[in-house]
C-alpha atoms as a PDB file:
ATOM      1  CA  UNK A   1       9.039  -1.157  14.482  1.00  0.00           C
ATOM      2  CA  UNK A   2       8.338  -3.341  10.980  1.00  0.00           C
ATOM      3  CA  UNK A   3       8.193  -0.801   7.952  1.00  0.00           C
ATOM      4  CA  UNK A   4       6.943  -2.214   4.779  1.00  0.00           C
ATOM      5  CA  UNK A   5       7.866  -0.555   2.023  1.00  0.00           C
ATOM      6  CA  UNK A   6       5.484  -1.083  -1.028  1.00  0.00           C
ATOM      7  CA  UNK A   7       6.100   0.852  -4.353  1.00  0.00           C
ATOM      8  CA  UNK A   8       2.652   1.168  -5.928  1.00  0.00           C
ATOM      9  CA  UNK A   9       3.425   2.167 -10.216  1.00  0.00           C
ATOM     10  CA  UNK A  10      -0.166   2.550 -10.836  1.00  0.00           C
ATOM     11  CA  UNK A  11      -2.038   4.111  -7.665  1.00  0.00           C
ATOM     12  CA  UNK A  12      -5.276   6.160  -7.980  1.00  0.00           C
ATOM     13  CA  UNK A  13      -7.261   8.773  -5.592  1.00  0.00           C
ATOM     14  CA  UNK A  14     -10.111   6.043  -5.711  1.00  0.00           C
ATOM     15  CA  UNK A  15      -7.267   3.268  -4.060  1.00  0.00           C
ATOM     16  CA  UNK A  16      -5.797   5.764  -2.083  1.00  0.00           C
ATOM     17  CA  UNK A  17      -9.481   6.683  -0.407  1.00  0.00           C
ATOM     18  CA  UNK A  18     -10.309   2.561  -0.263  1.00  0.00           C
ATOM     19  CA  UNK A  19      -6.332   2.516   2.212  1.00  0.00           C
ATOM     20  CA  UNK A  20      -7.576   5.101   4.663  1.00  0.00           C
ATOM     21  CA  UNK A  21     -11.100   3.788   4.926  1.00  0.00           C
ATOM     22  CA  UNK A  22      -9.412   0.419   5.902  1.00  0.00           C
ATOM     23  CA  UNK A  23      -7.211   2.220   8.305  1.00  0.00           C
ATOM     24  CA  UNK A  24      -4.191   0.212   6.164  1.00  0.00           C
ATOM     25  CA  UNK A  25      -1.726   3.020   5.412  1.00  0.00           C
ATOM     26  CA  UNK A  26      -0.451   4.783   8.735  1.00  0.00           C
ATOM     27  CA  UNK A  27       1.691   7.446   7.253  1.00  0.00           C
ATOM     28  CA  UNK A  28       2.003   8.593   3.094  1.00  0.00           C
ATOM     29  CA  UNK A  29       5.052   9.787   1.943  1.00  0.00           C
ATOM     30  CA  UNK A  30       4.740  12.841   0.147  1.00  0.00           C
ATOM     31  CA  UNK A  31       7.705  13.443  -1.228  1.00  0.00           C
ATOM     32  CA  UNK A  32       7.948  10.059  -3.193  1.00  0.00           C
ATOM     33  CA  UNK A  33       5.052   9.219  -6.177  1.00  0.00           C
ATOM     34  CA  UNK A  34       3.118   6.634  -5.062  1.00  0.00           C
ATOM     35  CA  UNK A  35       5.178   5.254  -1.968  1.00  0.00           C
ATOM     36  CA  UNK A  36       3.008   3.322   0.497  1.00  0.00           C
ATOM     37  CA  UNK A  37       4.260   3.223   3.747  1.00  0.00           C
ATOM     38  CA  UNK A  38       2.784   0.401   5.777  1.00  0.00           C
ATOM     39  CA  UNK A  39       3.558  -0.138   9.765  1.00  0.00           C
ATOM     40  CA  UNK A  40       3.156  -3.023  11.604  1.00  0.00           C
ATOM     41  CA  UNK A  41       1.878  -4.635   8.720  1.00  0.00           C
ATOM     42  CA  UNK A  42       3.558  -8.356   7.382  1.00  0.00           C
ATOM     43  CA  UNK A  43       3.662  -9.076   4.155  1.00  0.00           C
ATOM     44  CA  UNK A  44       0.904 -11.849   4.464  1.00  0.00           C
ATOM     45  CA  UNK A  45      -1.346  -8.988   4.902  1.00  0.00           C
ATOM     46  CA  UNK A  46      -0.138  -6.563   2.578  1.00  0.00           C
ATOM     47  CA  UNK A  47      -0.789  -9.422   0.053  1.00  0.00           C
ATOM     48  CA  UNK A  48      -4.786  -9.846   1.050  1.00  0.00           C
ATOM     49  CA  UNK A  49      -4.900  -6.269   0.732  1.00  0.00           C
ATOM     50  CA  UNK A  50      -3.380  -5.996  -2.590  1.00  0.00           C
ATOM     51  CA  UNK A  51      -5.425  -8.530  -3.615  1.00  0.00           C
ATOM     52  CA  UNK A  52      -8.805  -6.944  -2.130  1.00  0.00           C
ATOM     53  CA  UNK A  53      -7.351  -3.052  -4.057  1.00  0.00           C
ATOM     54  CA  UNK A  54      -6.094  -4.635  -7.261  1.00  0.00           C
ATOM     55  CA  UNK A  55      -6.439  -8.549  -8.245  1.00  0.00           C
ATOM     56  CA  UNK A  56      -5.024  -7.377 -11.704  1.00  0.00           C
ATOM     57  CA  UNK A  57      -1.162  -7.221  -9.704  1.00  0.00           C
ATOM     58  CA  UNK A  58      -0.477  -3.549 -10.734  1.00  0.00           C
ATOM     59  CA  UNK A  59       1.763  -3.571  -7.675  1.00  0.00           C
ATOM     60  CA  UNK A  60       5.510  -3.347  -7.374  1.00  0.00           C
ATOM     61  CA  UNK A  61       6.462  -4.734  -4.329  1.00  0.00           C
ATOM     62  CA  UNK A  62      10.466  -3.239  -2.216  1.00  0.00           C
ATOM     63  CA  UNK A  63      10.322  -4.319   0.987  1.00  0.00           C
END
């Protein structure tokens, strides 16, 4: 299974609610601030969606 990692510095409830309307985030991990986990997801599309949260690139990407 692909596991993107993405290391968000600046996320908000309001982002966090817009993920899990759009079914993008499969699993949160709780015990890290503001670590995205993302399955089955490429980086192609974890670029459109970064792009459709936050066009201002407040996004730290570890993959």
């Amino acid at each position: 299974m692909q596991k993107n990692m993405l290391n968000i510095r600046k996320g908000s409830a309001k982002t966090l609610k817009f993920c899990r309307k759009m079914h993008v985030i499969k699993k949160i991990l709780k015990h890290t601030k503001g670590q995205y986990l993302f399955v089955n997801k490429t980086q192609k599309d974890i670029k459109e969606f970064l792009f459709i949260v936050n066009p201002w690139k407040k996004f730290i990407f570890s993959v």
